[in-house]
Structures are given as structure tokens and as C-alpha cells.
C-alpha atoms as a PDB file:
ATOM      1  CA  UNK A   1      11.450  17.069 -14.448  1.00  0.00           C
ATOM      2  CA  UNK A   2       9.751  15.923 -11.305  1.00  0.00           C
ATOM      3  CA  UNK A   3       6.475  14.764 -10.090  1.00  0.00           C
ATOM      4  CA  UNK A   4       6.025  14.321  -6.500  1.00  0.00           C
ATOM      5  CA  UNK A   5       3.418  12.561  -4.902  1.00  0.00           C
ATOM      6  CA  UNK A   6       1.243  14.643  -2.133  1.00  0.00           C
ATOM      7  CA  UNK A   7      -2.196  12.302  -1.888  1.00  0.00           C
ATOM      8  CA  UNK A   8      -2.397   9.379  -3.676  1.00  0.00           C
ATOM      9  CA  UNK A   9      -5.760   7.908  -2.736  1.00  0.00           C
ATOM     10  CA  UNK A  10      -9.454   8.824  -3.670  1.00  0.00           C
ATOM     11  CA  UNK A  11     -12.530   9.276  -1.437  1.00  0.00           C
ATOM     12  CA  UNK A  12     -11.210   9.879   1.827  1.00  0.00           C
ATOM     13  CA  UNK A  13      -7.599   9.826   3.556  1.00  0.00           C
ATOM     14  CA  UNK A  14      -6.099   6.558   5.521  1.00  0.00           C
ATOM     15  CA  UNK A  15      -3.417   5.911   7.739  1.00  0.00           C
ATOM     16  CA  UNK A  16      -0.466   5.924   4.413  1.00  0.00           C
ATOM     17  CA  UNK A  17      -2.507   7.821   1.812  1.00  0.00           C
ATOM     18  CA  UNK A  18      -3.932  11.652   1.459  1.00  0.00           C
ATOM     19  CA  UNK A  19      -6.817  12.032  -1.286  1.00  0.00           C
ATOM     20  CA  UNK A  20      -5.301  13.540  -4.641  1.00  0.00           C
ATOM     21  CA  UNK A  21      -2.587  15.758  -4.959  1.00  0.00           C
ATOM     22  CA  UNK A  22       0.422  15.943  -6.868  1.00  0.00           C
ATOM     23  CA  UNK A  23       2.757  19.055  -8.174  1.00  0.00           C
ATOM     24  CA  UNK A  24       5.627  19.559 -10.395  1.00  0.00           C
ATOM     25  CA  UNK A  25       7.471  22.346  -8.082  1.00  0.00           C
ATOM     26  CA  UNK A  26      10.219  23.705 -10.897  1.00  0.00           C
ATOM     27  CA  UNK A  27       6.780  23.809 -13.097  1.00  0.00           C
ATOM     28  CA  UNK A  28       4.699  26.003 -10.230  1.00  0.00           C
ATOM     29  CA  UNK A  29       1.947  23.062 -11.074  1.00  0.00           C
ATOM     30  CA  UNK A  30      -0.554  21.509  -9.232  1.00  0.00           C
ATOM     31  CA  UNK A  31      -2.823  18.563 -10.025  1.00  0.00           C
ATOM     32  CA  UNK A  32      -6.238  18.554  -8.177  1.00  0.00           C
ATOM     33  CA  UNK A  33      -5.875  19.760  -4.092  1.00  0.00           C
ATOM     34  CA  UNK A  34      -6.958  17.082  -1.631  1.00  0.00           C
ATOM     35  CA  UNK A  35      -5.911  16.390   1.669  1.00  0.00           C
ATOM     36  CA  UNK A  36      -2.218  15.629   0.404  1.00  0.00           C
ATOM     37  CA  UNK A  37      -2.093  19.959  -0.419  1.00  0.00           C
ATOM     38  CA  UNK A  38      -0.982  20.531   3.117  1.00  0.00           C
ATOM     39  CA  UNK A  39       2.288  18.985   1.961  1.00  0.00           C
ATOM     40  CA  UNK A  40       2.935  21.476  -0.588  1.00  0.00           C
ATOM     41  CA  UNK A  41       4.635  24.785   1.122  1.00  0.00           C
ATOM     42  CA  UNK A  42       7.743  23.633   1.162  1.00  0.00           C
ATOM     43  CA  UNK A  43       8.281  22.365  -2.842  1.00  0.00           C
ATOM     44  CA  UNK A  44       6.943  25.533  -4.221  1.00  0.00           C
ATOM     45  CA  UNK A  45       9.904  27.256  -6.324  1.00  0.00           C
ATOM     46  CA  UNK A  46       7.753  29.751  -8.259  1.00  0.00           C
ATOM     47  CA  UNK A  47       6.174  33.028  -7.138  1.00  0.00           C
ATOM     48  CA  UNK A  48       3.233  31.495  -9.484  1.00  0.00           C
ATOM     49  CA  UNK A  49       1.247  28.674  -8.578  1.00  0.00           C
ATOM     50  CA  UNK A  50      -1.422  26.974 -11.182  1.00  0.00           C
ATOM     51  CA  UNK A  51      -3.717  24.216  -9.611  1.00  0.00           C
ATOM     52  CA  UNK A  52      -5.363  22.399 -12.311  1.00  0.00           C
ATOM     53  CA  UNK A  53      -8.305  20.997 -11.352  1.00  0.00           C
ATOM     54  CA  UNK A  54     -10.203  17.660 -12.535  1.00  0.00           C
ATOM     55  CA  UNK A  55     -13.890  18.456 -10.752  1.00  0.00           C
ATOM     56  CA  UNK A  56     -15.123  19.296  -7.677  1.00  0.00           C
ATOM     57  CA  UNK A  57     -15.679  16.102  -5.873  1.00  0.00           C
ATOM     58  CA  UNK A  58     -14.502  16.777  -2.470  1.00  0.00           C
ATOM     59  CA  UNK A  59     -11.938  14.125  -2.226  1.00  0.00           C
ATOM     60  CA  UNK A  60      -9.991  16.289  -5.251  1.00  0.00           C
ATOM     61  CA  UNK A  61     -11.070  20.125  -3.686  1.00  0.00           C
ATOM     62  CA  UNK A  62     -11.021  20.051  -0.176  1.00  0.00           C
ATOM     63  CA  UNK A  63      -7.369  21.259   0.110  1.00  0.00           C
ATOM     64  CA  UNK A  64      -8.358  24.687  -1.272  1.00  0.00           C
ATOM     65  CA  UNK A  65      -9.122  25.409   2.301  1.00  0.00           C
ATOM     66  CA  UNK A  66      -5.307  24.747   3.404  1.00  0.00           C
ATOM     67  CA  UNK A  67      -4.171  27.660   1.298  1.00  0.00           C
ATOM     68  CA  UNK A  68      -4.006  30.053   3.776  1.00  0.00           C
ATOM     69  CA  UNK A  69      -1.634  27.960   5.897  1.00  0.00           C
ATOM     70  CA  UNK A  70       0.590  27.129   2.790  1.00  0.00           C
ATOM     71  CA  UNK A  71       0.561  30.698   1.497  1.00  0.00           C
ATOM     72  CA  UNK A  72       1.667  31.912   5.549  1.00  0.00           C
ATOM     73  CA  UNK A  73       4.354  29.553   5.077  1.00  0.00           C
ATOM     74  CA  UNK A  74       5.672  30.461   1.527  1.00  0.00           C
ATOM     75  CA  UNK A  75       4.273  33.789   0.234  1.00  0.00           C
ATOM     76  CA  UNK A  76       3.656  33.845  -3.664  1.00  0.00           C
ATOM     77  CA  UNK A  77       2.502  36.500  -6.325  1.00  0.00           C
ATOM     78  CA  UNK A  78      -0.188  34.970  -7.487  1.00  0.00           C
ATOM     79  CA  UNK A  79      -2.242  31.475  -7.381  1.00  0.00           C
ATOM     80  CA  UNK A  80      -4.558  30.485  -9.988  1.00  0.00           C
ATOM     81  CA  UNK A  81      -7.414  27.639  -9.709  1.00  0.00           C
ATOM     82  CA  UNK A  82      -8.158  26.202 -13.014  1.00  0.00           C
ATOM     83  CA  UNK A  83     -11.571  23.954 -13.980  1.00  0.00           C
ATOM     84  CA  UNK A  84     -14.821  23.658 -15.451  1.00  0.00           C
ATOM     85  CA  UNK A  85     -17.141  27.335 -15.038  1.00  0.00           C
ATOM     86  CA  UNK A  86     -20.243  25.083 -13.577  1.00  0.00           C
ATOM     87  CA  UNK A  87     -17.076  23.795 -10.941  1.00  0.00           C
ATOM     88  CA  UNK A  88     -15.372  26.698  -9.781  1.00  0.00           C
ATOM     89  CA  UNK A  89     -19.022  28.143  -9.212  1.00  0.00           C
ATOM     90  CA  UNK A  90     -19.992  25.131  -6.870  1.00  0.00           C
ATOM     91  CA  UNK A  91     -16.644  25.473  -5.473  1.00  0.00           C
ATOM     92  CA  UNK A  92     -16.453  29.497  -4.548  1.00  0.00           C
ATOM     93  CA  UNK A  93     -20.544  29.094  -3.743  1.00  0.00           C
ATOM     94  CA  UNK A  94     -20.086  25.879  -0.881  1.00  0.00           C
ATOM     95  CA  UNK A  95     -16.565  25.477   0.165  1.00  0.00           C
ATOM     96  CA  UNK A  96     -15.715  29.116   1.052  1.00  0.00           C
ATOM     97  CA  UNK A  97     -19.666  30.031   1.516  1.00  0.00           C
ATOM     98  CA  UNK A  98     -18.696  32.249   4.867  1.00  0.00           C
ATOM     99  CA  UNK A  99     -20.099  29.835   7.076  1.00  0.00           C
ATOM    100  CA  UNK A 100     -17.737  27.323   6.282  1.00  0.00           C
ATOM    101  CA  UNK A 101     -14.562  29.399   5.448  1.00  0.00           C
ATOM    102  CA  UNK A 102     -14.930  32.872   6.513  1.00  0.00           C
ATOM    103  CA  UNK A 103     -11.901  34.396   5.401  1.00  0.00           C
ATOM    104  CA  UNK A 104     -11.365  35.544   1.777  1.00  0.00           C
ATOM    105  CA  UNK A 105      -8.527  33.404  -0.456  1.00  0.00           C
ATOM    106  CA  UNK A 106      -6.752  35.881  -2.653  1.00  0.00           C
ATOM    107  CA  UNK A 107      -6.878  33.680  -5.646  1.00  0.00           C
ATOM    108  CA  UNK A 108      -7.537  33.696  -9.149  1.00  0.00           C
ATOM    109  CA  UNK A 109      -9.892  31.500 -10.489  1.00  0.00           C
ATOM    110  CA  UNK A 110     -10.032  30.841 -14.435  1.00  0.00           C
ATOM    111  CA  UNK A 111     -12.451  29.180 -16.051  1.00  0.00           C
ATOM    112  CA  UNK A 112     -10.538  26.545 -19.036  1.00  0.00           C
ATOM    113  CA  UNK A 113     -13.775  27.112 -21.211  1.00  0.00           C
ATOM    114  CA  UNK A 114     -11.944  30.916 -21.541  1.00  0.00           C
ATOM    115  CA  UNK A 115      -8.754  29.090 -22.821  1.00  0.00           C
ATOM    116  CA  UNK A 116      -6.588  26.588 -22.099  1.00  0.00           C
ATOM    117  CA  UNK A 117      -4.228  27.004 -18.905  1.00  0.00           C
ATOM    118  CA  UNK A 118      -1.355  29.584 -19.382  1.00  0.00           C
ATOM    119  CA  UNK A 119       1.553  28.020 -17.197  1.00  0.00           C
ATOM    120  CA  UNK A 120       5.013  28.961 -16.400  1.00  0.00           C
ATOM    121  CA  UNK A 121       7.635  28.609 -19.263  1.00  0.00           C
ATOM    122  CA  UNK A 122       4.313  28.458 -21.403  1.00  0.00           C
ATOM    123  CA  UNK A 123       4.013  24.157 -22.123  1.00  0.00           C
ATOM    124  CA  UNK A 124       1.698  23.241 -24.225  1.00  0.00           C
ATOM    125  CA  UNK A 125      -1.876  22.139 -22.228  1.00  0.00           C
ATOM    126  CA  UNK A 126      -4.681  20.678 -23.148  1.00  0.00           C
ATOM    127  CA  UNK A 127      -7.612  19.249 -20.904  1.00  0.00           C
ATOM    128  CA  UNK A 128     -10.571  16.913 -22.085  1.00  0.00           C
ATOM    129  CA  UNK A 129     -13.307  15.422 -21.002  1.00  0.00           C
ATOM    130  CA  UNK A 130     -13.516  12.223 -19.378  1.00  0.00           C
ATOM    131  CA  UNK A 131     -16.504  10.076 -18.095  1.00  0.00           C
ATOM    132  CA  UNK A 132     -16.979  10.197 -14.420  1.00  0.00           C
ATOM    133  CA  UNK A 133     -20.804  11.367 -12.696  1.00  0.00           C
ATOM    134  CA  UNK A 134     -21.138  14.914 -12.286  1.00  0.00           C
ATOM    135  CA  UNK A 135     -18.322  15.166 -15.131  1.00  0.00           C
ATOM    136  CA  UNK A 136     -14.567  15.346 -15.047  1.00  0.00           C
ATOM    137  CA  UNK A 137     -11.525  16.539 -17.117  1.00  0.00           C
ATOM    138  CA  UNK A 138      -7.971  14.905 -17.864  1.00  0.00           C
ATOM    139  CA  UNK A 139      -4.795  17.292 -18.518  1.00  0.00           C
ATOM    140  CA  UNK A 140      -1.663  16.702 -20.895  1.00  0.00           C
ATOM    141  CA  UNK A 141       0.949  18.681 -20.270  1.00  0.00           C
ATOM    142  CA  UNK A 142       4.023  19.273 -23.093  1.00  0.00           C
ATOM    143  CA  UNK A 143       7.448  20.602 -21.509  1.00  0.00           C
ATOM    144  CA  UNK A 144      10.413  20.475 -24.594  1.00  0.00           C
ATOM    145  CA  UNK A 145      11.173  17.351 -23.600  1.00  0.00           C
ATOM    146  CA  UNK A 146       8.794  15.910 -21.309  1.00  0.00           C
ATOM    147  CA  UNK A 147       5.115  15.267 -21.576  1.00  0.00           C
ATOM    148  CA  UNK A 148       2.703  14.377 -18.636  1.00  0.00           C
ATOM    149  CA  UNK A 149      -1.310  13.290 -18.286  1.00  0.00           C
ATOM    150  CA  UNK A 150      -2.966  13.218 -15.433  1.00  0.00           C
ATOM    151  CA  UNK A 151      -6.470  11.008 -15.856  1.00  0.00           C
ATOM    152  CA  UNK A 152      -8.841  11.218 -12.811  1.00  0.00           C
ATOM    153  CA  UNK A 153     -11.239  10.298 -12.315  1.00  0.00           C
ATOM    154  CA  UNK A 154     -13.176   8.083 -14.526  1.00  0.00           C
ATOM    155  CA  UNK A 155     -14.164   4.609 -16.290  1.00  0.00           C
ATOM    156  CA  UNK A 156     -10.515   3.684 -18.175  1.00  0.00           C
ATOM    157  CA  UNK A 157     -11.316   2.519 -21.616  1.00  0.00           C
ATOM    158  CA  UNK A 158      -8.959   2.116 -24.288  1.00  0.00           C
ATOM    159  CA  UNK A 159     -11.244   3.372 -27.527  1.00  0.00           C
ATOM    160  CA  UNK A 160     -12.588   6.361 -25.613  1.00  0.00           C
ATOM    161  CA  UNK A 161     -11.483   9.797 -27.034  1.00  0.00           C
ATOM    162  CA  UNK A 162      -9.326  10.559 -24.338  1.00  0.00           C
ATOM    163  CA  UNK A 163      -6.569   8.070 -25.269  1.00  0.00           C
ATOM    164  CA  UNK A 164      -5.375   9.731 -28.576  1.00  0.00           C
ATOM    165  CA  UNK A 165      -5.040  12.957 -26.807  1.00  0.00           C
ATOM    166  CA  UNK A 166      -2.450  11.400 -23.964  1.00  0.00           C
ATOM    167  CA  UNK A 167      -1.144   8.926 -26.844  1.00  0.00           C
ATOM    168  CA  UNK A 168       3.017   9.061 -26.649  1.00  0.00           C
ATOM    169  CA  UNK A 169       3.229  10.857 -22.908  1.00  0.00           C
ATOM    170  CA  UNK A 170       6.598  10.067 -20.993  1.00  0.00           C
ATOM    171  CA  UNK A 171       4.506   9.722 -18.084  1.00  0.00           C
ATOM    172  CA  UNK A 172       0.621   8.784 -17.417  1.00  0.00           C
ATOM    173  CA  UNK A 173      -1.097   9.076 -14.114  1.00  0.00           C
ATOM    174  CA  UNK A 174      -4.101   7.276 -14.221  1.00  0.00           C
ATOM    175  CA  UNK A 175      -6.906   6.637 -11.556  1.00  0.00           C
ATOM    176  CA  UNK A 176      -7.007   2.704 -10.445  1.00  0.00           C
ATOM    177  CA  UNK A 177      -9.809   2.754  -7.607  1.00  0.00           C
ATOM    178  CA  UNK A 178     -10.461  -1.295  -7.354  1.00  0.00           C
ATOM    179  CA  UNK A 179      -9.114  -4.368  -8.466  1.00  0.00           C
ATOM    180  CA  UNK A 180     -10.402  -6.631 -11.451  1.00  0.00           C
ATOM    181  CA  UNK A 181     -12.951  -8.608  -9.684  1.00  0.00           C
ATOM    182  CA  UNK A 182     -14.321  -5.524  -8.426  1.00  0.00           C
ATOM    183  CA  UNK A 183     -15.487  -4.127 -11.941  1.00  0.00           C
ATOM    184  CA  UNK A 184     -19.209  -3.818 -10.820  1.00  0.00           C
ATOM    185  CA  UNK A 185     -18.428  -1.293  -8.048  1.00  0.00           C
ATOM    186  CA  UNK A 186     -16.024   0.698 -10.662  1.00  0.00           C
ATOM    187  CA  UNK A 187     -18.434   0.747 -13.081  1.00  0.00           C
ATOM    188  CA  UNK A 188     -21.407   1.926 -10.687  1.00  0.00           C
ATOM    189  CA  UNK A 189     -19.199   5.048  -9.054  1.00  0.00           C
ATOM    190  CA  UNK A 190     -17.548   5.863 -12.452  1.00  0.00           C
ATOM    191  CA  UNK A 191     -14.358   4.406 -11.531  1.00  0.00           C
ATOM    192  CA  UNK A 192     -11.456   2.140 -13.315  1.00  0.00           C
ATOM    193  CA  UNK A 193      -9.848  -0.924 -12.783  1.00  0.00           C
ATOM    194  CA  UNK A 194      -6.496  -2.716 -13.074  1.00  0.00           C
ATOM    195  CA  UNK A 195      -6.470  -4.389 -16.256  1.00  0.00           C
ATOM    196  CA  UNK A 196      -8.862  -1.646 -18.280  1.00  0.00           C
ATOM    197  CA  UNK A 197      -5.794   0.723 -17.235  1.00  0.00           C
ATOM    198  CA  UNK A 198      -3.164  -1.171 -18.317  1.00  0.00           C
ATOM    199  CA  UNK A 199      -5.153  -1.882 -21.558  1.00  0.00           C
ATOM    200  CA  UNK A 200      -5.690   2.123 -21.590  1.00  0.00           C
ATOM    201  CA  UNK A 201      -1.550   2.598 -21.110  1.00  0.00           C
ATOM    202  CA  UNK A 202      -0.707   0.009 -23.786  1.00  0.00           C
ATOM    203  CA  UNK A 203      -2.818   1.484 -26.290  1.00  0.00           C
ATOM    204  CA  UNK A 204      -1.615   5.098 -25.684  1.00  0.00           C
ATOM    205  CA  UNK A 205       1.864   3.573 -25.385  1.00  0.00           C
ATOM    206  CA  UNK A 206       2.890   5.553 -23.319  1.00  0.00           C
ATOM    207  CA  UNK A 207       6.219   5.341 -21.764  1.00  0.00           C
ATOM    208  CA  UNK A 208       5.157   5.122 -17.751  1.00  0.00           C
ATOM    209  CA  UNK A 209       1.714   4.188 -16.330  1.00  0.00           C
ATOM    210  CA  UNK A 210       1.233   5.326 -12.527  1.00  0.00           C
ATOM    211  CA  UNK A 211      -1.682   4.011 -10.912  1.00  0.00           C
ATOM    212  CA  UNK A 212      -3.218   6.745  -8.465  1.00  0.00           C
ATOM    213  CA  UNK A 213      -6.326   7.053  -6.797  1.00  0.00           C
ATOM    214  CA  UNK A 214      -6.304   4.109  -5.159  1.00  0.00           C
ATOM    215  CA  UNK A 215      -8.976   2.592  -3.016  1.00  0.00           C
ATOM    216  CA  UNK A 216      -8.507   3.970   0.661  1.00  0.00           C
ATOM    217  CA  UNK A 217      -9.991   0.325   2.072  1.00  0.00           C
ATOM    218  CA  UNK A 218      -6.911  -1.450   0.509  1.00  0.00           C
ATOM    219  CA  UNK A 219      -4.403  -1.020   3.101  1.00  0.00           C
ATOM    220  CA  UNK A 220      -1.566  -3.505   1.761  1.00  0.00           C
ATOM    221  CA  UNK A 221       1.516  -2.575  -0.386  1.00  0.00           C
ATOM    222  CA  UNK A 222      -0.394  -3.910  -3.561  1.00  0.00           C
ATOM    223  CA  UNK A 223      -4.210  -2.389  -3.550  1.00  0.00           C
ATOM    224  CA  UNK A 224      -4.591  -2.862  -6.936  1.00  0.00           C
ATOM    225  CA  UNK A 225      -3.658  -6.397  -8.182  1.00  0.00           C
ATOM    226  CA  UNK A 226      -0.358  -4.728  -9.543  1.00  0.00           C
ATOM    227  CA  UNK A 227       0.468  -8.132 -11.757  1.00  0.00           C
ATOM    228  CA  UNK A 228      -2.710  -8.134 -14.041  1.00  0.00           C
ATOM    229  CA  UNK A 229      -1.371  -4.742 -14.927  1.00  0.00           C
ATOM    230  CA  UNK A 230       2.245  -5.299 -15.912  1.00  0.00           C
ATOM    231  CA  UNK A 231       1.101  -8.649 -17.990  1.00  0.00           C
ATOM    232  CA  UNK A 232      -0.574  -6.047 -20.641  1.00  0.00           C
ATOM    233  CA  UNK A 233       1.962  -3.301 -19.426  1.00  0.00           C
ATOM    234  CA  UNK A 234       4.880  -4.061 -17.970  1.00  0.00           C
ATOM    235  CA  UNK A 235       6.204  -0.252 -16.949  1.00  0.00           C
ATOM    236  CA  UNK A 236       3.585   0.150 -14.300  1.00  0.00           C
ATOM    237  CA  UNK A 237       3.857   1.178 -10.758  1.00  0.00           C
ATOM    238  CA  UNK A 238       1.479   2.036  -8.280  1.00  0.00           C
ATOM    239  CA  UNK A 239       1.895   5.929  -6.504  1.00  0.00           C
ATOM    240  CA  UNK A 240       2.757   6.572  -3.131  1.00  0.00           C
ATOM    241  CA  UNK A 241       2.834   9.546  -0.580  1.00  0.00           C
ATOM    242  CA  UNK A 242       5.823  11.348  -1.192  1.00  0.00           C
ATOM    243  CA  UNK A 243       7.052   9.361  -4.074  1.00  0.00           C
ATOM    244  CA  UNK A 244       8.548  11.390  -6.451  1.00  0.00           C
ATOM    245  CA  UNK A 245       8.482  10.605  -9.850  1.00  0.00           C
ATOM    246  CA  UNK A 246      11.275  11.827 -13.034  1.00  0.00           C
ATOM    247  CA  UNK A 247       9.366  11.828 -16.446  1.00  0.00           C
END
């Protein structure tokens, strides 16, 4: 199977990176909708489209609103949005409030407290909760055969609960907003860092560690300190825009 790449960065867009974004097209899957959803229209293969949500920051939402333009350019049966209740609320309440988006999205939106997420070719899903301000959940996804987790956004540690739920995954995408020596500013927005990843990967062993939501500032090929990484974990790789991933 494959992963591609739409938005790779948190917080806000730069001139190589679109906030958070990424979708498994033979899957009809979505993870979070930033600014990298307006790339989406033309990977869609499935008349059913799930976007799985982490929270509602806007950096992870805001490409909700480019649905209508994706949707113009390849009709589907039916799109589902999939998060927290408390989430969804804040979402339908401010982002499509009519003075901001007056046109209504013909969408489902499903709450996971109802259930876990019912996806094409019915995987095995399960979502937890991670540590981020405001609150935020992780995904694992089990295909026969593969096995994805998607861990955004929040402080990487490698004894919190999450990491026996995403233990064994082929692939792990995993936030990685600032370098090592910038562990005070990770730790005051709720954010991870190289090493604490790697540390989270190793433990998990999983068999791929992706780093994504990268720090929009960093503007060079390697925003994260890639080495301190691949001396606890050595099959690490940062995300790109438009990278496409096999796992």
C-alpha cells in the first residue's frame, strides 16, 4: 500500500511544506486536512472518502473548507469526518459558522466515541489518546498485511500508553516539531523532539519511523537534526510534500 504525502508541516504553510495531510488513495483514507487537502482530488480511487481526524487545531482542519473544490473536481458518494464529539462540534460551530463558509458541505460527520472508524475493506482501527493542549488522538490502522500509525500531535514519550498500541506497525508517522536543543519550546506547546521520537520508534519497534510535522521556520533539507534520530533508530526519514511512502 501507499502513503502519500499532501502537508507535511505543522502551524502554518511555507514555501516547500503544506500543514498536515496525508491519504492512502486505494484505502479512500485521509489523515487530518490542512492546507496540503487541496492536493487530494486527483488520488481519490474510492466513491468513499474517510478523513480521520487528530483535533481541531487549525493547522490540522482548515482544509475542510477546500472540499467543495475537491468534490467539483472528483464527485464521490459519500465523505465522512471522523474525531472527538467536543471537536467536530467546535469544528461545524466556527469553521463553517455561515459567516465564514456560507455554503453547506454534504458530509458526514461521526463522532469515534460512537465506535471506532468503519473504513473501506473494513481494517482494523483503533484511535487513542495522546497528550497535546486542548487534547489529541493517534490512529493505527491494520490492512492484512500492512499496519500504519499516525501520531500527531503531541509530547513523544516512550512509556506513555500510546506506544503499546502502535507497538509492531510497518510504518509510524510521528510528529517531530523542533530539534533536541529546542526541548523547552516542545515541551511548552505540547510538541516532540528528535531524539524522544526515535526513542518512541525504537521502543515500539516499529519497522519505519517518518518524522512529520515539522517546524515551518526550518527551511533546510534537515529541520530536524535527522542524525540524533537514526543513532537510536536507524530506519528514519523525514516526510516531504508529495513523497509517497510503501508500508
Amino acid at each position: 500500500m501507499q502513503l502519500h504525502c499532501l502537508g507535511t508541516a505543522g502551524y502554518h504553510p511555507n514555501e516547500h511544506r503544506h500543514t498536515s495531510c496525508y491519504a492512502v488513495p486505494e484505502a479512500g483514507v485521509v489523515l487530518d486536512a490542512g492546507t496540503g487537502m487541496f492536493r487530494l482530488a486527483p488520488l481519490i480511487e474510492t466513491d468513499q472518502v474517510d478523513i480521520l481526524l487528530s483535533h481541531a487545531h487549525l493547522d490540522h482542519v482548515v482544509g475542510l473548507t477546500f472540499l467543495l473544490a475537491t468534490l467539483y473536481q472528483r464527485p464521490v458518494e459519500v465523505v465522512r469526518i471522523w474525531g472527538k464529539r467536543q471537536k467536530l462540534d467546535a469544528i461545524r460551530t466556527h469553521l463553517f459558522a455561515e459567516d465564514l463558509f456560507p455554503v453547506p458541505l454534504e458530509v458526514q460527520w461521526c463522532a469515534l466515541e460512537d465506535g471506532p472508524p468503519e473504513l473501506l475493506g473494513k481494517p482494523q482501527v483503533r484511535w487513542f489518546s495522546l497528550e497535546h493542549p486542548g487534547g489529541s488522538v493517534g490512529y493505527r490502522i491494520d490492512w492484512p498485511g500492512h499496519s500504519l500509525a499516525y501520531v500527531s500531535d503531541t509530547v513523544a514519550d516512550p512509556i506513555a500508553d500510546y506506544v503499546s498500541t502502535i507497538r509492531g506497525v510497518n510504518l509510524l508517522l510521528h510528529e517531530c516539531n523542533f530539534r533536541d536543543d529546542q526541548t523547552q519550546w516542545a515541551e511548552k506547546t505540547g510538541h516532540s523532539w528528535t531524539s524522544r521520537v526515535a526513542s518512541v520508534a525504537q521502543m515500539a519497534q516499529v519497522r519505519q519511523l517518518v518524522l512529520t510535522h515539522l517546524n515551518p521556520l526550518e527551511n533546510g533539507d534537515d529541520p530536524v537534526g535527522i542524525d540524533s534520530a537514526r543513532q537510536l533508530f536507524p530506519q528514519t526519514q523525514i516526510a516531504a510534500d508529495k513523497m509517497v511512502l510503501e508500508f
